[in-house]
C-alpha atoms as a PDB file:
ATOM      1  CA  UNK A   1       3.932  -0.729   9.901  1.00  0.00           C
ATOM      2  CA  UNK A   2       3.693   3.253  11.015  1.00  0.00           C
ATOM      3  CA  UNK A   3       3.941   4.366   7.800  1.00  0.00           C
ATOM      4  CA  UNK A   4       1.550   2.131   6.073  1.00  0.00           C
ATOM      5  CA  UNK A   5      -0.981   2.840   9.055  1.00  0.00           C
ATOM      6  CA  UNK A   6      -0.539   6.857   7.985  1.00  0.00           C
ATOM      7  CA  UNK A   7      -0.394   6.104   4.449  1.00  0.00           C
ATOM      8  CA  UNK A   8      -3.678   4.308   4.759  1.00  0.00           C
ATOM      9  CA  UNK A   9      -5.809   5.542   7.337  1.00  0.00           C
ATOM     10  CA  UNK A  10      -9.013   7.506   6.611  1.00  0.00           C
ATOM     11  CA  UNK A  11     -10.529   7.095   2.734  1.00  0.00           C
ATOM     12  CA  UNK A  12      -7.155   5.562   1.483  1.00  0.00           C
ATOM     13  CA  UNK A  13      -6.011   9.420   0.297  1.00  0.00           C
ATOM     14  CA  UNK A  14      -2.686   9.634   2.198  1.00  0.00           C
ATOM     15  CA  UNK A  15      -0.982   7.550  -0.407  1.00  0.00           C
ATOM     16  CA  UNK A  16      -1.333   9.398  -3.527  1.00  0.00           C
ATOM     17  CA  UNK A  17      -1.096  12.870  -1.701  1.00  0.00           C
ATOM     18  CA  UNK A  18       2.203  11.444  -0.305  1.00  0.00           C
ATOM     19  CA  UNK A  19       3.497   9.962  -4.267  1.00  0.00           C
ATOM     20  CA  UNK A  20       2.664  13.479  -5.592  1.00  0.00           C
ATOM     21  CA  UNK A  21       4.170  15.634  -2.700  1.00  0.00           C
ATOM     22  CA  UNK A  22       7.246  13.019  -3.628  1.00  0.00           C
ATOM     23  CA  UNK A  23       7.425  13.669  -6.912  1.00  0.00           C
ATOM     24  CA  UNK A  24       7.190  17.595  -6.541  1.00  0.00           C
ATOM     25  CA  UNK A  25      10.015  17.043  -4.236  1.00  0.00           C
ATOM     26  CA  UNK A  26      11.909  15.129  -6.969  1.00  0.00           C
ATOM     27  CA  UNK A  27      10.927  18.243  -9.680  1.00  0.00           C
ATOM     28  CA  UNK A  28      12.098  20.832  -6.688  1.00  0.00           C
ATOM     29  CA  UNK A  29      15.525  19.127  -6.343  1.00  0.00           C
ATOM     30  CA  UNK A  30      16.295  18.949  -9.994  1.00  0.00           C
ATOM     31  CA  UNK A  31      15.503  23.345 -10.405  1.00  0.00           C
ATOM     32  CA  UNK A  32      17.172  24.096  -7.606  1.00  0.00           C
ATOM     33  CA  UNK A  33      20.744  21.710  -8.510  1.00  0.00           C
ATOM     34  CA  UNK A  34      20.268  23.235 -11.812  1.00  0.00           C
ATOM     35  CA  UNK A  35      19.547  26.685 -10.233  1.00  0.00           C
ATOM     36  CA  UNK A  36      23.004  26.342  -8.183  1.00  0.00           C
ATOM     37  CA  UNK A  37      25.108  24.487 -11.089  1.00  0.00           C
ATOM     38  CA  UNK A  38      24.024  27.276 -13.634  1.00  0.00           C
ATOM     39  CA  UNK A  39      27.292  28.558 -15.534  1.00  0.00           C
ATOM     40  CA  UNK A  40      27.514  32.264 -16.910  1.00  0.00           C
ATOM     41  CA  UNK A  41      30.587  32.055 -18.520  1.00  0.00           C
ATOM     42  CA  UNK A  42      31.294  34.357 -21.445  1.00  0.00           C
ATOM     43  CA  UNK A  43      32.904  31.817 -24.695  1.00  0.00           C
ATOM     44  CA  UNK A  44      35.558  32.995 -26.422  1.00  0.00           C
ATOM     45  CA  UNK A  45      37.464  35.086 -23.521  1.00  0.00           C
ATOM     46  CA  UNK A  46      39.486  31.729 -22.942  1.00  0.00           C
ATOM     47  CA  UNK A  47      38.173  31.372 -19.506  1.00  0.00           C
ATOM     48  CA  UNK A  48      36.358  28.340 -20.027  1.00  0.00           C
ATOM     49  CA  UNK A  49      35.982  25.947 -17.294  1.00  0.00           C
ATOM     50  CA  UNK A  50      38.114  23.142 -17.790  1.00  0.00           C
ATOM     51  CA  UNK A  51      39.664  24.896 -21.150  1.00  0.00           C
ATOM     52  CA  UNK A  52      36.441  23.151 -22.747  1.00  0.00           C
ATOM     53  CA  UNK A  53      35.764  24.558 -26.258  1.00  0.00           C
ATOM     54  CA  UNK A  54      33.452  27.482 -26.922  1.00  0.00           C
ATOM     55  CA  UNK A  55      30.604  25.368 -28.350  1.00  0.00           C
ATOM     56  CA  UNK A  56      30.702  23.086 -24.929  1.00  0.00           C
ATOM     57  CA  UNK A  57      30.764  26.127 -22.747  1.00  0.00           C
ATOM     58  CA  UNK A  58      27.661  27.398 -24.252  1.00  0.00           C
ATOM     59  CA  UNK A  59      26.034  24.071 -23.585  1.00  0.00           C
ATOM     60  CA  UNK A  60      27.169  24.830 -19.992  1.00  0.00           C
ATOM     61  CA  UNK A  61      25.938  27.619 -19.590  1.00  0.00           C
ATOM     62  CA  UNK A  62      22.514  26.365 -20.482  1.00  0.00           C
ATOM     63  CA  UNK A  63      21.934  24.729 -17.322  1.00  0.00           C
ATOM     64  CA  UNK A  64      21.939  21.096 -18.215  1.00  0.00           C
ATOM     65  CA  UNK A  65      25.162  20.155 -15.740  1.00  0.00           C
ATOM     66  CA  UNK A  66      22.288  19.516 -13.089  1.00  0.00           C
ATOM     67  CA  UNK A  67      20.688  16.956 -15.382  1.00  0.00           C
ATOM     68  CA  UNK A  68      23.682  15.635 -15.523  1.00  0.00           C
ATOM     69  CA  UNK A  69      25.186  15.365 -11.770  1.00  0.00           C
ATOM     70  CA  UNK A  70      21.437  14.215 -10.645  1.00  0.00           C
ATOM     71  CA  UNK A  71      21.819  10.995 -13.050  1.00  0.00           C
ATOM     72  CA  UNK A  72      25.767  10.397 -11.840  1.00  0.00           C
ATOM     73  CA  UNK A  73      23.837   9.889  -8.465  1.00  0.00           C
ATOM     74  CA  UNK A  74      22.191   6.647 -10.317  1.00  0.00           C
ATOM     75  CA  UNK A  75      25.949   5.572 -11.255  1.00  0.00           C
ATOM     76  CA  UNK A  76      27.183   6.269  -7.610  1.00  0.00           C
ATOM     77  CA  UNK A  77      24.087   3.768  -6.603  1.00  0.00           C
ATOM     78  CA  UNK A  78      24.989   1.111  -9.039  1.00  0.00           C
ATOM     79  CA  UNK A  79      28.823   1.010  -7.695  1.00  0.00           C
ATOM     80  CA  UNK A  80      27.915   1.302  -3.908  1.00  0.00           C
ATOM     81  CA  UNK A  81      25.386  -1.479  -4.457  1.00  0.00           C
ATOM     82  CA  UNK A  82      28.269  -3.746  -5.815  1.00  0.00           C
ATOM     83  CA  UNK A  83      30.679  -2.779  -3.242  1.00  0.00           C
ATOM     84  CA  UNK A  84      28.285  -3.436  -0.090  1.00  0.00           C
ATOM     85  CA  UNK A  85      26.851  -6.141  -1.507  1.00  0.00           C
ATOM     86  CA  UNK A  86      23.492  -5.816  -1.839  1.00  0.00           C
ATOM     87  CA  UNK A  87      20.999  -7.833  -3.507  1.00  0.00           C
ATOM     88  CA  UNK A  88      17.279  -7.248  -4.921  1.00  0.00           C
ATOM     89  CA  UNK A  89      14.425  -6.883  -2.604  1.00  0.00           C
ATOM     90  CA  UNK A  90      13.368 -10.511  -2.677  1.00  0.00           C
ATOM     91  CA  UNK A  91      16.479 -11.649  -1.473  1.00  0.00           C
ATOM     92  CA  UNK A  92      15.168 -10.384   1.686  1.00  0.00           C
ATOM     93  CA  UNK A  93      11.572 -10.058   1.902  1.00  0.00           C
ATOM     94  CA  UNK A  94      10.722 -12.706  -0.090  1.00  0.00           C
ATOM     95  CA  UNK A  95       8.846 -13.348  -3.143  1.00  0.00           C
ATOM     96  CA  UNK A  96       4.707 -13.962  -3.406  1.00  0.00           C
ATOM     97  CA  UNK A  97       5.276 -17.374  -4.223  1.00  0.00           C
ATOM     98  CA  UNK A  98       7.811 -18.455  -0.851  1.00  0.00           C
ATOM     99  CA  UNK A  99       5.381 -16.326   1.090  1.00  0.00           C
ATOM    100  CA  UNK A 100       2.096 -18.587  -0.279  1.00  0.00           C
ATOM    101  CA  UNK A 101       4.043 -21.856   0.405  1.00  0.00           C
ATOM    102  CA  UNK A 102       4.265 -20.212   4.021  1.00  0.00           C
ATOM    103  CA  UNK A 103       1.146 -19.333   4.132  1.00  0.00           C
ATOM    104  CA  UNK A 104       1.721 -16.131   5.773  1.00  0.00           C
ATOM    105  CA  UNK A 105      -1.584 -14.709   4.438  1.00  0.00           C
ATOM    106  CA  UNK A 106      -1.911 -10.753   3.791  1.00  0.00           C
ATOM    107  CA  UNK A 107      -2.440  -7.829   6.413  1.00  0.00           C
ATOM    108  CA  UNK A 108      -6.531  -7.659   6.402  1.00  0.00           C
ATOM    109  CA  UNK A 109      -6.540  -3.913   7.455  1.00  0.00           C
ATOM    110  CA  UNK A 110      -4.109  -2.818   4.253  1.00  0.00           C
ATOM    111  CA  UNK A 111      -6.133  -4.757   1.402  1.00  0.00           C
ATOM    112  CA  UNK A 112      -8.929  -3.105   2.887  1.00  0.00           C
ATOM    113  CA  UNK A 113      -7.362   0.225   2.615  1.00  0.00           C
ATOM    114  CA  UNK A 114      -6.081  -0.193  -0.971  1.00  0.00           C
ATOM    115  CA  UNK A 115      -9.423  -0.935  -1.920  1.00  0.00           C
ATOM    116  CA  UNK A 116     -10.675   2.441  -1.183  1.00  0.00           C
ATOM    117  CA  UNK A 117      -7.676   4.065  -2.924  1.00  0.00           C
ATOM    118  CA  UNK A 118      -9.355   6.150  -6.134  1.00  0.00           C
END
């Protein structure tokens, strides 16, 4: 409830400053993995890593391996999700339909804050 009382409070601005401060985060990570996982190996001195062909270790070298360790986190998810069991968010919170039947109503204070969201 902290979070949506920061997220909310004033003219309803919190929210998207905190999605795009998220998303630069997001942007950050990816240039500095691919910063840190850049390759400057020279092809065709047979110190390749991995004894990968020339061709692949000038695709290496270009920097891409971050694109491609940042989406094996996705995979890691997927299997750790299966393992521990977890299921989709309704399974826990609920759907809009099982909380109507309750009649649980909505939080007053946050529909009035979304409404003043731009």
């Amino acid at each position: 409830m902290k979070t949506c009382e920061l997220l909310f409070r004033g003219d309803g601005h919190n929210l998207s400053g905190f999605i795009i401060g998220r998303q630069l985060c997001v942007v950050s990570c990816f240039f500095i993995i691919a910063h840190v996982t850049y390759l400057n190996i020279e092809p065709g001195n047979g110190n390749n890593i991995f004894g990968v062909p020339d061709t692949t270790q000038t695709f290496f070298n270009m920097g891409f391996l971050a694109t491609g360790i940042a989406s094996g986190d996705w995979v890691l998810a997927e299997i750790h999700k299966r393992v521990a069991g977890f299921q989709r968010d309704e399974a826990y919170i609920g759907t809009a339909e099982e909380h109507e039947a309750k009649d649980l109503g909505d939080d007053k204070e946050v529909e009035h804050a979304l409404a003043k969201l731009p």
